[in-house]
C-alpha atoms as a PDB file:
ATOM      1  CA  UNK A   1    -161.427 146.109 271.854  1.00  0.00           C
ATOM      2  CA  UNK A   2    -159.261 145.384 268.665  1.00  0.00           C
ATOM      3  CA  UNK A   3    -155.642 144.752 268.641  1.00  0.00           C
ATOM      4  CA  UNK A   4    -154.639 148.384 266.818  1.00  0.00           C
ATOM      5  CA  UNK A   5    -152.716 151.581 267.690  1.00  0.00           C
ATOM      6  CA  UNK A   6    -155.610 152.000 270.414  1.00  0.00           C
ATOM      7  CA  UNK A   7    -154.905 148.624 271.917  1.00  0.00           C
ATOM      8  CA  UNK A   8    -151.259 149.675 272.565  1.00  0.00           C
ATOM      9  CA  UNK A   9    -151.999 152.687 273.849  1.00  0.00           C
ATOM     10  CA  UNK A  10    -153.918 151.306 276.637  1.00  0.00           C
ATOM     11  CA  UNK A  11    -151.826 148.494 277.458  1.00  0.00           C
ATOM     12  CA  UNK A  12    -149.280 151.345 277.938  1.00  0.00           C
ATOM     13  CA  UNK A  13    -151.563 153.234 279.899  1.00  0.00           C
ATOM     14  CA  UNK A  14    -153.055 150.880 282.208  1.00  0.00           C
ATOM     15  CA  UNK A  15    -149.557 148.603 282.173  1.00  0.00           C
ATOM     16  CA  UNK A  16    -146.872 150.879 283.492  1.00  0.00           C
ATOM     17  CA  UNK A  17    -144.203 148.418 283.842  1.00  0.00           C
ATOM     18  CA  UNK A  18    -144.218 148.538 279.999  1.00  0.00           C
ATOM     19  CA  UNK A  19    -143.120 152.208 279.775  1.00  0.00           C
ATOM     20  CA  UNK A  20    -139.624 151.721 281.673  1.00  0.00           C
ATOM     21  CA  UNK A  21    -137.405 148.684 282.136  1.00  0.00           C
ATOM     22  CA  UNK A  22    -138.394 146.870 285.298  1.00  0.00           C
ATOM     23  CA  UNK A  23    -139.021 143.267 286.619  1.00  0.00           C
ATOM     24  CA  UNK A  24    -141.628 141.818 284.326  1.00  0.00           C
ATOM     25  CA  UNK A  25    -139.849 143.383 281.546  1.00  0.00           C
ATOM     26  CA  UNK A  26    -136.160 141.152 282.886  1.00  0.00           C
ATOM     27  CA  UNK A  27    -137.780 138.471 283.370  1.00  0.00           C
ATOM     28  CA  UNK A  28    -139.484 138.524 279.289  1.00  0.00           C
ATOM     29  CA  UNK A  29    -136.607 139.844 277.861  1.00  0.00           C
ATOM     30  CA  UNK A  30    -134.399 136.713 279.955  1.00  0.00           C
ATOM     31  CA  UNK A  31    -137.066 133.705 278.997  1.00  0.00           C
ATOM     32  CA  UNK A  32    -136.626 134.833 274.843  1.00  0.00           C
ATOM     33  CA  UNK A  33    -132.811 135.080 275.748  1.00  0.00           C
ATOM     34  CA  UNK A  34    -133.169 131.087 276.857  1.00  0.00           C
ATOM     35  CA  UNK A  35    -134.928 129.675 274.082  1.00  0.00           C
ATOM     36  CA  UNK A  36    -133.297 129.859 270.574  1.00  0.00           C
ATOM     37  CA  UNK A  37    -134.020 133.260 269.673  1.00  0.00           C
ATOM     38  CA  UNK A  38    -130.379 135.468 269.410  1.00  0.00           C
ATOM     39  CA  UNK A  39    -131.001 137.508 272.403  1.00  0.00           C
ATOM     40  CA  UNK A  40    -129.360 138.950 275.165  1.00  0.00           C
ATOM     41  CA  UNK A  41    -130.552 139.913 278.578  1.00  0.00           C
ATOM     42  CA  UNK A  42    -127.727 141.089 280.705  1.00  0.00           C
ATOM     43  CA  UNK A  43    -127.697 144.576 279.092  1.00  0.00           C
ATOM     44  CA  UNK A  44    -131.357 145.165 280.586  1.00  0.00           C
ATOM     45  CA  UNK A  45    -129.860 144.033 284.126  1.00  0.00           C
ATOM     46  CA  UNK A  46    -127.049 146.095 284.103  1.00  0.00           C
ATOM     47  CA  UNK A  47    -129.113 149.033 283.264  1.00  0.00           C
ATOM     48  CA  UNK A  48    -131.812 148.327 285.702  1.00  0.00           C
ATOM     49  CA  UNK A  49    -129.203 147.945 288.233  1.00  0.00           C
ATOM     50  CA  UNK A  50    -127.684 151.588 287.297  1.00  0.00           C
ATOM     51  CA  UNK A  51    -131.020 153.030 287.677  1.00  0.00           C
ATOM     52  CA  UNK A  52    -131.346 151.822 291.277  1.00  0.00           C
ATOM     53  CA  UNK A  53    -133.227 148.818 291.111  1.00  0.00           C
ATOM     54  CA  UNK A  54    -132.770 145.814 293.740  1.00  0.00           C
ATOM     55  CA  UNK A  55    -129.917 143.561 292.821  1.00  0.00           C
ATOM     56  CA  UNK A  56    -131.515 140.322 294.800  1.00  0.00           C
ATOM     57  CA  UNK A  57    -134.898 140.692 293.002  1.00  0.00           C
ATOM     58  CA  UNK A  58    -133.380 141.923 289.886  1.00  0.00           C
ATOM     59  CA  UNK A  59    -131.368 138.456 290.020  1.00  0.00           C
ATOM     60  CA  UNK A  60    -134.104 136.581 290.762  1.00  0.00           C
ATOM     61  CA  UNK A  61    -136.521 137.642 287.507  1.00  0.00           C
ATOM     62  CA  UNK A  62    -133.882 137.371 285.368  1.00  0.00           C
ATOM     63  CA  UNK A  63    -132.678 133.465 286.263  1.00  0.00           C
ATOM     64  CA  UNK A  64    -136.422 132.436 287.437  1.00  0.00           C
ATOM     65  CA  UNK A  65    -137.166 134.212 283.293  1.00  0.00           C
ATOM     66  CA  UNK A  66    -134.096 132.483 281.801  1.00  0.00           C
ATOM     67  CA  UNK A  67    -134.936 129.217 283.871  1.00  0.00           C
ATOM     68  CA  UNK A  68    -138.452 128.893 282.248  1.00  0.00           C
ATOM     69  CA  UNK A  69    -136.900 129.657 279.179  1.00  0.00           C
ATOM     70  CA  UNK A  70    -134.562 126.963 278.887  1.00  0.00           C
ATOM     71  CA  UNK A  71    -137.275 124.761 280.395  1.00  0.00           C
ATOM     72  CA  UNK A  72    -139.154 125.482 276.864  1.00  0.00           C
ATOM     73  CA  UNK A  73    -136.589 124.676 275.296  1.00  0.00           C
ATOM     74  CA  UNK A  74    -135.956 121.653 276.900  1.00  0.00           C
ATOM     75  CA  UNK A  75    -140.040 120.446 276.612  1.00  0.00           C
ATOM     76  CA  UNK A  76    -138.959 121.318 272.607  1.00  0.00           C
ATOM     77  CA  UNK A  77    -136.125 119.078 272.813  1.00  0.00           C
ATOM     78  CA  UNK A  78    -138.223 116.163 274.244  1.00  0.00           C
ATOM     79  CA  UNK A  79    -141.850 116.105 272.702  1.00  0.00           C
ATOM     80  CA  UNK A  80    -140.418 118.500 269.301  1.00  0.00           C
ATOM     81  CA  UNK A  81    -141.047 116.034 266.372  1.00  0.00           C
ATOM     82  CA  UNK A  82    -138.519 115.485 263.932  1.00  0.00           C
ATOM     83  CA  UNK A  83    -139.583 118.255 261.920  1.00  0.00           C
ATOM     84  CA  UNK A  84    -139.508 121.289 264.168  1.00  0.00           C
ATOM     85  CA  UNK A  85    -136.173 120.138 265.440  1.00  0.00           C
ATOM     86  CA  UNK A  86    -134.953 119.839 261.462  1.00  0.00           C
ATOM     87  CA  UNK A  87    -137.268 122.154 259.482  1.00  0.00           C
ATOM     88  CA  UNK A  88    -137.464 125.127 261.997  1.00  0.00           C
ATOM     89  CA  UNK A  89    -134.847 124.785 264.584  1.00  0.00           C
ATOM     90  CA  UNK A  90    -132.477 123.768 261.249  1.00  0.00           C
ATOM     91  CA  UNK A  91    -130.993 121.221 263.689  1.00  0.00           C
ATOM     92  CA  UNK A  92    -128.847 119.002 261.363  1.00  0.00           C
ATOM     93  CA  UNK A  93    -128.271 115.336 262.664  1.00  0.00           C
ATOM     94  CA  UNK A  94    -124.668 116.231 263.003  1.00  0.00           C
ATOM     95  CA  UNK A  95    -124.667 118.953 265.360  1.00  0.00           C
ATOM     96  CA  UNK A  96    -127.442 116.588 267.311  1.00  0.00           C
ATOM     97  CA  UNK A  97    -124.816 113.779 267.218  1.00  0.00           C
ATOM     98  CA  UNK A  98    -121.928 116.269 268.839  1.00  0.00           C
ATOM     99  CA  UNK A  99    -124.197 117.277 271.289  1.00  0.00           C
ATOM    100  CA  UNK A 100    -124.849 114.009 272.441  1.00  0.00           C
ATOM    101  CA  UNK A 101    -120.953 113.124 272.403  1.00  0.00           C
ATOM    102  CA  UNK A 102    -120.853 116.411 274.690  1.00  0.00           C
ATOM    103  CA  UNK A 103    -123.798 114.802 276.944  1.00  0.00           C
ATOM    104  CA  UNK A 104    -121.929 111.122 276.968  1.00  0.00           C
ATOM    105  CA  UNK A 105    -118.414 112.750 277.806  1.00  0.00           C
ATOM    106  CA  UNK A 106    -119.435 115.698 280.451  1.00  0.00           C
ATOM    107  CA  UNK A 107    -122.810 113.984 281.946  1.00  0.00           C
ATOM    108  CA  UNK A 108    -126.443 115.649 282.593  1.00  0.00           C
ATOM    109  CA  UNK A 109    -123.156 118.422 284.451  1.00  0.00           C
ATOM    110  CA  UNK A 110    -122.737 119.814 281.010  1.00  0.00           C
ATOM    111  CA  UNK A 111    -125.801 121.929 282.004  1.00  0.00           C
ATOM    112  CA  UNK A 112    -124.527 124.157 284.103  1.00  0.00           C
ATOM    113  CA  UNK A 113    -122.620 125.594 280.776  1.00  0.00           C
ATOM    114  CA  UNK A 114    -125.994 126.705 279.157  1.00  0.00           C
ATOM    115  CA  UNK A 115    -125.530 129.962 280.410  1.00  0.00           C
ATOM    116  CA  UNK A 116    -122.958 130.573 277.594  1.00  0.00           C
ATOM    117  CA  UNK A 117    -123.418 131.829 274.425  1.00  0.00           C
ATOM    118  CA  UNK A 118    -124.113 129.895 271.448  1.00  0.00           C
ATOM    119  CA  UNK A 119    -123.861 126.723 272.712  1.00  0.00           C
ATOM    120  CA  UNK A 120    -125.863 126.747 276.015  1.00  0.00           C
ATOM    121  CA  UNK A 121    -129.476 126.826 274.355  1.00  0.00           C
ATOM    122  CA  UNK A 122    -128.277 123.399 272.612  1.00  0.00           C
ATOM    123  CA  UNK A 123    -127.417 122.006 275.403  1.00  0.00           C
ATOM    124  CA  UNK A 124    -130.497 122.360 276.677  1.00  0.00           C
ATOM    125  CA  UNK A 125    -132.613 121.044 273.559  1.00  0.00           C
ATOM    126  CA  UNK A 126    -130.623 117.604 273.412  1.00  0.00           C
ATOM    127  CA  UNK A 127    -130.910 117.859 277.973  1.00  0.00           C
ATOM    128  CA  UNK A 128    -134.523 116.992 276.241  1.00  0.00           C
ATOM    129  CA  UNK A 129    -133.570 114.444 272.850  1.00  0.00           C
ATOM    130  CA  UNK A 130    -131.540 112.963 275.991  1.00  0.00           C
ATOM    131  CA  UNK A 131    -134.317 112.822 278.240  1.00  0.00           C
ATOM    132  CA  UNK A 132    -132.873 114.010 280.863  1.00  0.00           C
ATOM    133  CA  UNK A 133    -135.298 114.001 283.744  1.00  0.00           C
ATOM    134  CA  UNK A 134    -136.656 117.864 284.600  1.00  0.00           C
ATOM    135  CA  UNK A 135    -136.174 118.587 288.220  1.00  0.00           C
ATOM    136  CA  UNK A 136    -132.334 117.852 287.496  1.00  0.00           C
ATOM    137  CA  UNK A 137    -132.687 119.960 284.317  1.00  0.00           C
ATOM    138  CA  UNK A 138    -133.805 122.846 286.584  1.00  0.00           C
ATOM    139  CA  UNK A 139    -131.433 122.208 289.312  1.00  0.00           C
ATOM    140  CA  UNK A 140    -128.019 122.020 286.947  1.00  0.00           C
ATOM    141  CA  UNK A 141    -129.277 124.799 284.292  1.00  0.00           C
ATOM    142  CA  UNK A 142    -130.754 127.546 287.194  1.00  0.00           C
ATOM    143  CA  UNK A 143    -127.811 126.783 288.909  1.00  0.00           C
ATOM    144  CA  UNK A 144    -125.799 127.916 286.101  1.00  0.00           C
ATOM    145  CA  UNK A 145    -128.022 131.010 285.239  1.00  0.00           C
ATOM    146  CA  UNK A 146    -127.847 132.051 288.472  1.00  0.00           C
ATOM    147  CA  UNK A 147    -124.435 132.099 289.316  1.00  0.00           C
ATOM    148  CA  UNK A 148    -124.042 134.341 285.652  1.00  0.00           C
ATOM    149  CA  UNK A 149    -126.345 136.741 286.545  1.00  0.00           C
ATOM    150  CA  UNK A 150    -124.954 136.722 290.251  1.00  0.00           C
ATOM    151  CA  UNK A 151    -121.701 137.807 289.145  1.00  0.00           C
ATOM    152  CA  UNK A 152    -123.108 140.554 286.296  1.00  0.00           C
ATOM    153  CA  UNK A 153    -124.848 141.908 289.057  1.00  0.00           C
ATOM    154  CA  UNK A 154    -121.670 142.131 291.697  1.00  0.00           C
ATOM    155  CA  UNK A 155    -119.443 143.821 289.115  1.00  0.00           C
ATOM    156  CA  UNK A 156    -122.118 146.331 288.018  1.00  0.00           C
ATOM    157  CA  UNK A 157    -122.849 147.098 291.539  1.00  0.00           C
ATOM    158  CA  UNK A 158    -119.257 147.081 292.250  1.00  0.00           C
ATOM    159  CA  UNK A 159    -118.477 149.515 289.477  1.00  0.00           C
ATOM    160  CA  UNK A 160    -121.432 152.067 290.422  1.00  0.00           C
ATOM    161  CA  UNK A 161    -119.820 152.146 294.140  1.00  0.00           C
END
């Protein structure tokens, strides 16, 4: 089978999930959203939640999505060479230097902050220049992930009452 118009049609064929928004589709869109592509994944939730899907489980595939996300960009952070973090990442040595200030000031507790915008997927490339150890990494940055997507979810749900 070759990777054409054919190929796509079959995938959406055979692969219903990919015709609506649903769980594997959260959990995709949520793991780009944590690595340093500029993407967002609480739109998806909120509309998956107006359509009547589970809150709990619709929680749960977008922070276990956004977890394994930042998790790549930690490993990119620890093992990237020099290169990727410069050449492709355009990671200067000064924005590397204030996030380590931010790590030496605020502790390995700065994680729970890479939920936010702009400055959370950062946080979690130097948690891996810093070496910060990865069950911690999971702990403080899921933590934080989930408690954003916790409270996304309450006010949608909230507001479609």
């Amino acid at each position: 089978m070759q990777f054409d118009n054919g190929f796509l049609t079959y995938l959406v064929t055979h692969a219903p999930w990919l015709q609506q928004p649903g769980y594997p589709a959260l959990f995709l869109l949520s793991f780009l959203a944590a690595t340093l592509l500029p993407l967002g994944s609480e739109w998806l939730l909120v509309l998956m939640l107006f359509k009547g899907y589970d809150p709990a489980s619709s929680v749960m595939a977008a922070t276990s999505g956004n977890t394994l996300g930042a998790c790549t960009t930690w490993l990119v952070g620890r093992y990237g060479s020099g290169w990727l973090l410069t050449r492709l990442f355009r990671i200067s040595e000064q924005q590397r230097l204030r996030a380590e200030t931010w790590y030496q000031r605020y502790g390995s507790l700065s994680l729970l902050l890479s939920w936010l915008p702009v400055v959370g997927d950062p946080l979690c490339l130097v948690g891996g220049l810093l070496k910060i150890r990865l069950t911690p990494f999971i702990l403080l940055a899921g933590s934080g992930k989930l408690a954003r997507y916790a409270a996304v979810a309450w006010l949608t749900v909230r507001m479609t009452r």
